[in-house]
C-alpha atoms as a PDB file:
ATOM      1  CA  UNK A   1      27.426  84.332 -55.621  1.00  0.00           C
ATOM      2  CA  UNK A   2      24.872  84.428 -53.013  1.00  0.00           C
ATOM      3  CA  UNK A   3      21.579  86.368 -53.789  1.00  0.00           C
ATOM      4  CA  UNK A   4      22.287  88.665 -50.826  1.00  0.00           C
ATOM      5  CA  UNK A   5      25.302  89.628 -52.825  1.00  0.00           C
ATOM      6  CA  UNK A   6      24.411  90.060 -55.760  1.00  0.00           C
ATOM      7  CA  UNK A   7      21.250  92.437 -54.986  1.00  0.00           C
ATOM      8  CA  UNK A   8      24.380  94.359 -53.378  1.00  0.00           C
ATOM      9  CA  UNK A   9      26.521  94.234 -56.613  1.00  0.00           C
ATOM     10  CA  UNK A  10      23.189  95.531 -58.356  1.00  0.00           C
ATOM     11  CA  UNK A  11      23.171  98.274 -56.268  1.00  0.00           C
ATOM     12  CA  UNK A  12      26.565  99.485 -57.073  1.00  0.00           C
ATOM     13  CA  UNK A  13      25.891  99.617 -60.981  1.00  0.00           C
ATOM     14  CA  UNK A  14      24.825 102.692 -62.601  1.00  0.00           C
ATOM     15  CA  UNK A  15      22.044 103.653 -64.305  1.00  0.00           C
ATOM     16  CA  UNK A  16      21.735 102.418 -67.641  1.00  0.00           C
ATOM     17  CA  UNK A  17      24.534  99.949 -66.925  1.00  0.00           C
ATOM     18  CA  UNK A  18      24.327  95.871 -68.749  1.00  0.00           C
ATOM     19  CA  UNK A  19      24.348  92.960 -66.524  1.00  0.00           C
ATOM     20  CA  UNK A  20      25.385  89.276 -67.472  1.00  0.00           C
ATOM     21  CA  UNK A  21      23.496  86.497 -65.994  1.00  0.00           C
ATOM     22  CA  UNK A  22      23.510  82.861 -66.046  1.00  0.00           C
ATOM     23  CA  UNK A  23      19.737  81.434 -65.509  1.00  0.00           C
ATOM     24  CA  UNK A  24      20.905  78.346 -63.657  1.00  0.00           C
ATOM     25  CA  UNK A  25      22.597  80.031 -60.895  1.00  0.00           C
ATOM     26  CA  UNK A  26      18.839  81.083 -59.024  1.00  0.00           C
ATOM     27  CA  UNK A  27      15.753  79.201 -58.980  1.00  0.00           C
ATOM     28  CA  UNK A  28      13.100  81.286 -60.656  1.00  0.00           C
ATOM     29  CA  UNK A  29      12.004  82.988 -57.802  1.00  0.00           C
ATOM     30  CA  UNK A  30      15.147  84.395 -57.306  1.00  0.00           C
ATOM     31  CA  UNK A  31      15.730  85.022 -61.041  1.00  0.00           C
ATOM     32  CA  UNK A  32      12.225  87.308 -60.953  1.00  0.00           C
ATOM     33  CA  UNK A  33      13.323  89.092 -57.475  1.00  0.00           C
ATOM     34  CA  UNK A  34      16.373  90.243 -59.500  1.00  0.00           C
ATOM     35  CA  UNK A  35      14.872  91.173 -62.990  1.00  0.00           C
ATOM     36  CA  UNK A  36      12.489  93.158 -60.421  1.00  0.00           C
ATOM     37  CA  UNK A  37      15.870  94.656 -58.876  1.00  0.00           C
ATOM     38  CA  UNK A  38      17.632  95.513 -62.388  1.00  0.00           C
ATOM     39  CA  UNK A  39      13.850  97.082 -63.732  1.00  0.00           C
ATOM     40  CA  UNK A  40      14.026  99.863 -60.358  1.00  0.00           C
ATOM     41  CA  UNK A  41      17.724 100.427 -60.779  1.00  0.00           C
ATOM     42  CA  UNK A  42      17.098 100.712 -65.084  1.00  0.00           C
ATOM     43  CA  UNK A  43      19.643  98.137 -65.381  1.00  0.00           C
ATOM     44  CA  UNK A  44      19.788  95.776 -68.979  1.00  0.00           C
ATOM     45  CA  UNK A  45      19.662  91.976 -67.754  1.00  0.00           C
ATOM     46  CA  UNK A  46      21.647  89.610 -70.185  1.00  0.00           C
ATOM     47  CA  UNK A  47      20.399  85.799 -69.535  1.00  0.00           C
ATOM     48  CA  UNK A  48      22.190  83.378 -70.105  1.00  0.00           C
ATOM     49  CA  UNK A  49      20.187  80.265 -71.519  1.00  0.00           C
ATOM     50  CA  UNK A  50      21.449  77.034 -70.446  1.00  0.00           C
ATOM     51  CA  UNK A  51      18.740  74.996 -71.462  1.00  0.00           C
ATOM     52  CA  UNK A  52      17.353  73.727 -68.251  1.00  0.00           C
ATOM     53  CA  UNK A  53      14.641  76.155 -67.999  1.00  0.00           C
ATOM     54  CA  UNK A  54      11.104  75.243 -70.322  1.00  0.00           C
ATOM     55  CA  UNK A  55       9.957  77.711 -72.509  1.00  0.00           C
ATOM     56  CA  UNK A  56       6.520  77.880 -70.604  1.00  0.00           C
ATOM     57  CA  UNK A  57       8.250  78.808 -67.222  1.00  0.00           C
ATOM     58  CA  UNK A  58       9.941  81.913 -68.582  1.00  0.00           C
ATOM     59  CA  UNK A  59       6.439  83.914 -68.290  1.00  0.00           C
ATOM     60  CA  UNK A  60       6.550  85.512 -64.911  1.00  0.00           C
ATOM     61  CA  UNK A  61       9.807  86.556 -66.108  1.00  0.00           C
ATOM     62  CA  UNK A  62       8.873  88.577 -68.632  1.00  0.00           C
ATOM     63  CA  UNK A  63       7.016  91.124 -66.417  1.00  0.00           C
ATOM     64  CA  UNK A  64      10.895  92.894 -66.542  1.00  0.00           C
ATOM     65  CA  UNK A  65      12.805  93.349 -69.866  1.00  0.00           C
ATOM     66  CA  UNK A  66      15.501  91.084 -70.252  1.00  0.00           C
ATOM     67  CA  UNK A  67      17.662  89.765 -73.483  1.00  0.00           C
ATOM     68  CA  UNK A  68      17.948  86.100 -73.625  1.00  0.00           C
ATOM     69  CA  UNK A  69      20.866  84.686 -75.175  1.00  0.00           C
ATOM     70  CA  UNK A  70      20.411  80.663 -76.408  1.00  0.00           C
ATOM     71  CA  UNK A  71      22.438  79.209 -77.897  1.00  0.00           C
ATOM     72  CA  UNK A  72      21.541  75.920 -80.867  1.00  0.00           C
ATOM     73  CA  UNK A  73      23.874  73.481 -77.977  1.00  0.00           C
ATOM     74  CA  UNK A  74      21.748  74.035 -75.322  1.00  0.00           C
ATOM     75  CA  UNK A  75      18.362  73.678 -76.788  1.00  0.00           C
ATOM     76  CA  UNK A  76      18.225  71.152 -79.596  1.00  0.00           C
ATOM     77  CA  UNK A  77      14.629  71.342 -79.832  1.00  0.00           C
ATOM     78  CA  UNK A  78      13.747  73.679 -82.436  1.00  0.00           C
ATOM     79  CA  UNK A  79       9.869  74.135 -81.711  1.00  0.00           C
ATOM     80  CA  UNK A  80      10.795  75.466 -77.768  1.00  0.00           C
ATOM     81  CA  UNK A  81      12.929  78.400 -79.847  1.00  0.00           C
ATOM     82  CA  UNK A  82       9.527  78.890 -81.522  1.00  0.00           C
ATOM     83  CA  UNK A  83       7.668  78.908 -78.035  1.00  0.00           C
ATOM     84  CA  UNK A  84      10.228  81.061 -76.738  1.00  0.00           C
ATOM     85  CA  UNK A  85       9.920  83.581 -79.404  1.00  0.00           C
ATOM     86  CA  UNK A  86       5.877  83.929 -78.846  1.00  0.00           C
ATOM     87  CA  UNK A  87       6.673  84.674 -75.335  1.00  0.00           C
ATOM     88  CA  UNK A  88       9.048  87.037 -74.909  1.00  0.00           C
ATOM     89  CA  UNK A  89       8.189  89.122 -78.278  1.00  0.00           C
ATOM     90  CA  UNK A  90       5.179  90.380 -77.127  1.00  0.00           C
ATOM     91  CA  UNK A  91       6.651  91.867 -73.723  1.00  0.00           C
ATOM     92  CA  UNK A  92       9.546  93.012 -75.789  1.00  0.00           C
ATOM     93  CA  UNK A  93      12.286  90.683 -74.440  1.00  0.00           C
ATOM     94  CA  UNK A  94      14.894  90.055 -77.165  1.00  0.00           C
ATOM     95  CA  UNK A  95      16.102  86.297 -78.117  1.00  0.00           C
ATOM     96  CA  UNK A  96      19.717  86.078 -79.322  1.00  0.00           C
ATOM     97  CA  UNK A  97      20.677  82.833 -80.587  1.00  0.00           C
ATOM     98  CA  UNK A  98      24.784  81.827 -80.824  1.00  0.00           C
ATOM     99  CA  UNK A  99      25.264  79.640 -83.626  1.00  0.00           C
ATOM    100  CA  UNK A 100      27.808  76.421 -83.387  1.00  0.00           C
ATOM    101  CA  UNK A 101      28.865  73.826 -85.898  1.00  0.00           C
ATOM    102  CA  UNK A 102      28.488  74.093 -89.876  1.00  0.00           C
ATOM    103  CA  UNK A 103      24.526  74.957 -91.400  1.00  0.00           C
ATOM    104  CA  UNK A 104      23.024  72.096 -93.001  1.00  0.00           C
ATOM    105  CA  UNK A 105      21.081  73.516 -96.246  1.00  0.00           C
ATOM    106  CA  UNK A 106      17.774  71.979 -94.287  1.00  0.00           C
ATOM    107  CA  UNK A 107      18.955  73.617 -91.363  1.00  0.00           C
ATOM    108  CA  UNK A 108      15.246  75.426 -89.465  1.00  0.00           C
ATOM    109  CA  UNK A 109      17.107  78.529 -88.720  1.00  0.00           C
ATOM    110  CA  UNK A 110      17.195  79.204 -92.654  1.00  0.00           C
ATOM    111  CA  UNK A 111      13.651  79.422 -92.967  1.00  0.00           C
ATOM    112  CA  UNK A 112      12.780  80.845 -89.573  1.00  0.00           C
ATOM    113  CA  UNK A 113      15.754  83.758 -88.922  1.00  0.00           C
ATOM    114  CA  UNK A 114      12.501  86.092 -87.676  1.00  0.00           C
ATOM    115  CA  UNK A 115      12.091  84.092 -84.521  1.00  0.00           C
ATOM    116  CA  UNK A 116      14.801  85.651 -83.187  1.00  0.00           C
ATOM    117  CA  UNK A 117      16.150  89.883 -82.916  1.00  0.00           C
ATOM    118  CA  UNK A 118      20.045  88.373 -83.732  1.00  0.00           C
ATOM    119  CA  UNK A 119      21.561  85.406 -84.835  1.00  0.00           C
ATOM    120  CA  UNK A 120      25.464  85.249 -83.796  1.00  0.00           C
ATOM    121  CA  UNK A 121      27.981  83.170 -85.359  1.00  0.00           C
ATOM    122  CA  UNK A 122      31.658  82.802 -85.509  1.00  0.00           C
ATOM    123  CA  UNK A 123      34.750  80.540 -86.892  1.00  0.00           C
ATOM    124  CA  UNK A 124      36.839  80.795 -83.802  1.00  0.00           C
ATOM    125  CA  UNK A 125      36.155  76.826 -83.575  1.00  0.00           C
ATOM    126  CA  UNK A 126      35.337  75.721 -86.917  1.00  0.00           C
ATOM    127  CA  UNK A 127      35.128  77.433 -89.928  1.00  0.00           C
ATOM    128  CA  UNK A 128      31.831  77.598 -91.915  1.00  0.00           C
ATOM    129  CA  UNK A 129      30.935  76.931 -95.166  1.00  0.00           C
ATOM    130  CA  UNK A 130      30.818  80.156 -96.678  1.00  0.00           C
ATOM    131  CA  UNK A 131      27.555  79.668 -98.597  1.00  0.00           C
ATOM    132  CA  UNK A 132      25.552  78.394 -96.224  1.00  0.00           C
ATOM    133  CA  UNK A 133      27.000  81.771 -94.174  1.00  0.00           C
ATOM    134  CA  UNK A 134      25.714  84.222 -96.884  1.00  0.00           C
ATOM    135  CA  UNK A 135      22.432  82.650 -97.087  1.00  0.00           C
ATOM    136  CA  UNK A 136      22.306  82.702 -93.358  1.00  0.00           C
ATOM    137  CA  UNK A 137      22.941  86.570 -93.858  1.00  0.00           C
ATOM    138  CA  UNK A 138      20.649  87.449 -96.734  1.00  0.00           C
ATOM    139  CA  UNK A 139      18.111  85.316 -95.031  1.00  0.00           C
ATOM    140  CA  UNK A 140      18.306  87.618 -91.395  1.00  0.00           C
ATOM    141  CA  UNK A 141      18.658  90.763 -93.997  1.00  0.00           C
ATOM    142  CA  UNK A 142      15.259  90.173 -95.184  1.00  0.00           C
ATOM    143  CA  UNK A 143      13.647  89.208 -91.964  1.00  0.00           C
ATOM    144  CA  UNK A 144      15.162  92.544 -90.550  1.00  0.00           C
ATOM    145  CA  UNK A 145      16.407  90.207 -87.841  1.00  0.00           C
ATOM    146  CA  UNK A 146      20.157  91.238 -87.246  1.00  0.00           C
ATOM    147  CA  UNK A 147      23.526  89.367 -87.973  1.00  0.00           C
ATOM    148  CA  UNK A 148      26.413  89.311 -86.263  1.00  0.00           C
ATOM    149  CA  UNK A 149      29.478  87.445 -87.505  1.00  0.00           C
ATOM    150  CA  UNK A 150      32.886  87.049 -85.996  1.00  0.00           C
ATOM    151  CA  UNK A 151      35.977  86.541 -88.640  1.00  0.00           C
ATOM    152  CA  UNK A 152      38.584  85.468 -87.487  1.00  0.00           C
ATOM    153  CA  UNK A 153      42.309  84.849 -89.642  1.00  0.00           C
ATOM    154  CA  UNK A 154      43.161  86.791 -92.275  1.00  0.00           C
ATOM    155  CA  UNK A 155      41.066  88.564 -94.097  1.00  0.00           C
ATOM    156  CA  UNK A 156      39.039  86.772 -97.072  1.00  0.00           C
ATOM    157  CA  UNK A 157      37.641  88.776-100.033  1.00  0.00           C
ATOM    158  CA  UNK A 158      33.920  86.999 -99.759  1.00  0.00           C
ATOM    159  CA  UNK A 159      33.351  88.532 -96.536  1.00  0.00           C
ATOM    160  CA  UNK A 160      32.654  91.700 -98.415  1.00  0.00           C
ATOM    161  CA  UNK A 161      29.386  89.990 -99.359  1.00  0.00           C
ATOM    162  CA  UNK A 162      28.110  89.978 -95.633  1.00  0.00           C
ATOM    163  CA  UNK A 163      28.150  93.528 -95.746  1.00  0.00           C
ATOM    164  CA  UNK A 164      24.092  93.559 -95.987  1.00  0.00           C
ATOM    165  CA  UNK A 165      21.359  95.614 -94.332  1.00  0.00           C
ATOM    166  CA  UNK A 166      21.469  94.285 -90.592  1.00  0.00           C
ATOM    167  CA  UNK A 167      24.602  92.469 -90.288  1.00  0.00           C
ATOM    168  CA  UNK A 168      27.392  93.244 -88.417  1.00  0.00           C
ATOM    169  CA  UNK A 169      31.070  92.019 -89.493  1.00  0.00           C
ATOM    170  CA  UNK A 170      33.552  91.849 -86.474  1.00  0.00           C
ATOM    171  CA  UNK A 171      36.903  91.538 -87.480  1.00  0.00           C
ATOM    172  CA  UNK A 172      40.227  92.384 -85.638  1.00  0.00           C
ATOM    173  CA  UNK A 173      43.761  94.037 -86.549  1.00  0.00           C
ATOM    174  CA  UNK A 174      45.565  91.155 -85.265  1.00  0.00           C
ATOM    175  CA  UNK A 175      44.924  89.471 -88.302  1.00  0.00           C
ATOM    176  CA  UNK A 176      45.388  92.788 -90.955  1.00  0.00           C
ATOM    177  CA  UNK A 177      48.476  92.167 -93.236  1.00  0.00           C
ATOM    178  CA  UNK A 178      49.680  95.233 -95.533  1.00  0.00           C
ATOM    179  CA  UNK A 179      47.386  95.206 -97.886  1.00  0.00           C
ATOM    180  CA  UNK A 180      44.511  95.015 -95.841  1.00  0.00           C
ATOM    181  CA  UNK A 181      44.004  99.191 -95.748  1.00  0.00           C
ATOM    182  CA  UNK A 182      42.888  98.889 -99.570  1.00  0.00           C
ATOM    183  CA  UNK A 183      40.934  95.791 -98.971  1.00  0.00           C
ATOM    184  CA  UNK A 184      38.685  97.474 -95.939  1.00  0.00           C
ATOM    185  CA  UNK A 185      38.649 100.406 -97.561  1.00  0.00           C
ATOM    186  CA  UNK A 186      36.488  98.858-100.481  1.00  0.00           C
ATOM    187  CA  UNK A 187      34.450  96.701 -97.953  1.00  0.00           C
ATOM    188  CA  UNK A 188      33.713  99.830 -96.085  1.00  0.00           C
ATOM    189  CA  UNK A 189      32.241 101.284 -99.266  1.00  0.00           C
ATOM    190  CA  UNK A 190      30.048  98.314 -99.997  1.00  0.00           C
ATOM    191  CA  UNK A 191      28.766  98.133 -96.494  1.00  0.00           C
ATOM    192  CA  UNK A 192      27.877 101.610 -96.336  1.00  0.00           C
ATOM    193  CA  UNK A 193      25.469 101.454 -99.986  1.00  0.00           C
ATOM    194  CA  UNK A 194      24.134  98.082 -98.907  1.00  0.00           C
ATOM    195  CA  UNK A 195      23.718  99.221 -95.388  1.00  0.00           C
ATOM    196  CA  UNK A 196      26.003  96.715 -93.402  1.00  0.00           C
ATOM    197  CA  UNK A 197      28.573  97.490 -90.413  1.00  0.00           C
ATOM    198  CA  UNK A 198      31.938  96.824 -90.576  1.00  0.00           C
ATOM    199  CA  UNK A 199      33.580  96.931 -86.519  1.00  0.00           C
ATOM    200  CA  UNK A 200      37.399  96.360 -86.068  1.00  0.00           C
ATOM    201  CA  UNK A 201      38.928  95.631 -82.949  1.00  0.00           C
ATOM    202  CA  UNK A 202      41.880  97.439 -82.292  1.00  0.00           C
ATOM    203  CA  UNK A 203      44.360  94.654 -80.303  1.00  0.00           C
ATOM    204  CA  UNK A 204      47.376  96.148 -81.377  1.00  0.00           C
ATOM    205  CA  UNK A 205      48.865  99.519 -82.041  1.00  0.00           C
ATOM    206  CA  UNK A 206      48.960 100.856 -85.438  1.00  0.00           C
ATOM    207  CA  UNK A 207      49.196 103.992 -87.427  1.00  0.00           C
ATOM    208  CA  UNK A 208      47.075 106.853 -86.737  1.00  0.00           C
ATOM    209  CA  UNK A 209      46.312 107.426 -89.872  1.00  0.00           C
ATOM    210  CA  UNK A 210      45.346 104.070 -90.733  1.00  0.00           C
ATOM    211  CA  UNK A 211      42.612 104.030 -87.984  1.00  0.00           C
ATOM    212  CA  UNK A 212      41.442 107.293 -88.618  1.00  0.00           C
ATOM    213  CA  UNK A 213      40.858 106.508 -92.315  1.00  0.00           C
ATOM    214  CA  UNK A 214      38.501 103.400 -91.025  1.00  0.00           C
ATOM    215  CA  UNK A 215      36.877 105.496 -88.580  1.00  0.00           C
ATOM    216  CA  UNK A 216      35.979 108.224 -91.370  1.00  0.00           C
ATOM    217  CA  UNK A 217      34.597 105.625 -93.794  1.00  0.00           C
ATOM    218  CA  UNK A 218      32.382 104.408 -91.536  1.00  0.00           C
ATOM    219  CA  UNK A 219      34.084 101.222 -89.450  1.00  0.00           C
ATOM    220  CA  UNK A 220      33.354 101.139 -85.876  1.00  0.00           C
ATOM    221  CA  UNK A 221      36.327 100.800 -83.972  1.00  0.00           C
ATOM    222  CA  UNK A 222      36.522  98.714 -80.809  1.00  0.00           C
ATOM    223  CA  UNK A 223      39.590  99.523 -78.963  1.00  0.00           C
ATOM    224  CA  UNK A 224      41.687  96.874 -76.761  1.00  0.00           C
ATOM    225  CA  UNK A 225      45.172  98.257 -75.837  1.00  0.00           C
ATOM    226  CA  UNK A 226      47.611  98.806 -73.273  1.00  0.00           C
ATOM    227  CA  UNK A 227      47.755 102.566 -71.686  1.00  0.00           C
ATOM    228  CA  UNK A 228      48.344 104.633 -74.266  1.00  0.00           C
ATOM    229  CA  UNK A 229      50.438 108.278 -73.974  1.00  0.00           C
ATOM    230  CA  UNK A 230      47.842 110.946 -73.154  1.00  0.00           C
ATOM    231  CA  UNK A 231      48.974 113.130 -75.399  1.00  0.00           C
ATOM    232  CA  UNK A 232      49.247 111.016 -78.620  1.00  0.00           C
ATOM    233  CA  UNK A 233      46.932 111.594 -81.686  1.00  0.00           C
ATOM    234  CA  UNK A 234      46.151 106.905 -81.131  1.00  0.00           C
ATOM    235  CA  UNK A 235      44.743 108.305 -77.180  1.00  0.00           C
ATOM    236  CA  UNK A 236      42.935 110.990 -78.436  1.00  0.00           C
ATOM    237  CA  UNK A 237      40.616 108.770 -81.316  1.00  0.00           C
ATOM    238  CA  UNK A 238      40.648 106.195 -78.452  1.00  0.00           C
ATOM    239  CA  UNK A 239      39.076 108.229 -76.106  1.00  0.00           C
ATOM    240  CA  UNK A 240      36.630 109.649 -79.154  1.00  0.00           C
ATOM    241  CA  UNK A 241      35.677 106.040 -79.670  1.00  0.00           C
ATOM    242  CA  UNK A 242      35.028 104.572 -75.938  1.00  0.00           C
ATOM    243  CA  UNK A 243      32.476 107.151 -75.653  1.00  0.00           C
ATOM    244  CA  UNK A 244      30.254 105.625 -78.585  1.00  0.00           C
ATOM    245  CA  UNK A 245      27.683 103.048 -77.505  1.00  0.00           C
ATOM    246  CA  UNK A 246      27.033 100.110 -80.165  1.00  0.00           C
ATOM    247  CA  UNK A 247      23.501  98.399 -80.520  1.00  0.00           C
ATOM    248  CA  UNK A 248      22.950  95.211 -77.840  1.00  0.00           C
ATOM    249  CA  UNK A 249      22.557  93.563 -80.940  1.00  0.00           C
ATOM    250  CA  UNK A 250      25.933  93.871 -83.153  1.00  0.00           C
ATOM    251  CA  UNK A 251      27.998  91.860 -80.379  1.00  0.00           C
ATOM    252  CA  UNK A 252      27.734  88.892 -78.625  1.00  0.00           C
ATOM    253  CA  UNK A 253      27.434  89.497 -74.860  1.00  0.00           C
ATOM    254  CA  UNK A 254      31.064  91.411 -74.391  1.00  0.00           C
ATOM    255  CA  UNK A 255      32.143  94.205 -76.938  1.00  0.00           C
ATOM    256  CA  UNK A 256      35.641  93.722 -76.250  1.00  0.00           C
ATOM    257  CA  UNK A 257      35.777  90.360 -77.023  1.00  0.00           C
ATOM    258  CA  UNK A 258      36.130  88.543 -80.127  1.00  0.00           C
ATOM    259  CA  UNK A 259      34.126  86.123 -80.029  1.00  0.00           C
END
């Protein structure tokens, strides 16, 4: 997309409204033209790290708020997540970080979770050792630095024990056989006395009464469905739902999506 065009598309979004960016589409004095756009329209920039840009030559950037989502692939360096961190902290720029591949126990990220405001992780590709995921979890808990985790597959007891201060357990109903209700149900307690969230996404129609018993106990429903009848009780809690804005930092990049 040209620069003309997307200073147009800018325009077009509404106040308030979250823009995804990829930081090696622009050179950087593009990049700072539209962080300067996004500030005067009070638009939230999303960057997309792709490695190519040093640490050091993210400053003029930061004259705009901006979140910066890296990722451990595209910067392999540990001490420029360190340098980035010192930067963008202090102008209040967030640093997201996606996690991929299993933890080693000497991974840096154990013993340095508070360089970053989220740490996002997932076993869409590969499944992680479990351990190493909870001490991941406690770790961020403690640094107040927040966790995000996507399950995906059926639904495994242990997760319960994610359910700590700051971390955020995606899961969706695809995956919920018939004895899940009980299951989440107990999770849901957990999380709320050890101050965890627990958000579903809806991809399928089911009972009423089953989602409104999640949504009472505290999980955050995400909803993904086909038009639904206006006038059914399912519409209704959707609608209730869509209207309720979940923190930048519980999801990676899309809510909708599983990640």
């Amino acid at each position: 997309m040209t620069l003309e065009n997307l200073e147009r598309q800018l325009q077009s979004l509404e106040k308030g409204s979250r823009f995804i960016l990829r930081d090696d589409l622009y050179d950087l004095i593009e990049l700072e033209q539209i962080l300067e756009k996004a500030a005067a329209r009070k638009l939230k920039i999303a960057l997309l790290d792709t490695g190519i840009i040093p640490p050091e030559k993210f400053e003029p950037l930061t004259r705009y708020r901006f979140s910066l989502y890296t990722s451990v692939s595209v910067r392999t360096d540990w001490q420029e997540f360190r340098r980035l961190s010192l930067l963008l902290r202090p102008r209040n720029c967030r640093l997201l970080c996606w996690l991929g591949g299993d933890l080693k126990d000497e991974a840096p990220i154990l013993s340095e979770v508070d360089i970053f405001d989220a740490i996002i992780a997932s076993n869409r590709e590969r499944k992680p050792v479990f351990n190493q995921l909870l001490r991941l979890a406690e770790e961020a808990s403690r640094a107040e630095t927040c966790f995000v985790y996507y399950h995906h597959g059926n639904m495994e007891e242990n997760l319960i024990e994610l359910g700590l201060k700051n971390c955020y357990l995606h899961v969706s109903n695809r995956d919920f056989e018939e004895e899940a209700e009980i299951m989440l149900l107990d999770w849901l307690k957990e999380f709320k006395k050890k101050g965890g969230r627990l958000l579903v996404h809806v991809d399928r129609v089911q009972s009423f009464r089953f989602l409104k018993l999640l949504s009472q106990n505290g999980a955050f429903l995400i909803f993904s469905l086909p038009p639904l009848e206006p006038d059914s009780q399912l519409y209704g809690l959707l609608t209730t739902w869509k209207k309720k804005k979940i923190p930048e930092l519980a999801y990676y990049l899309y809510k909708e999506i599983m990640a």
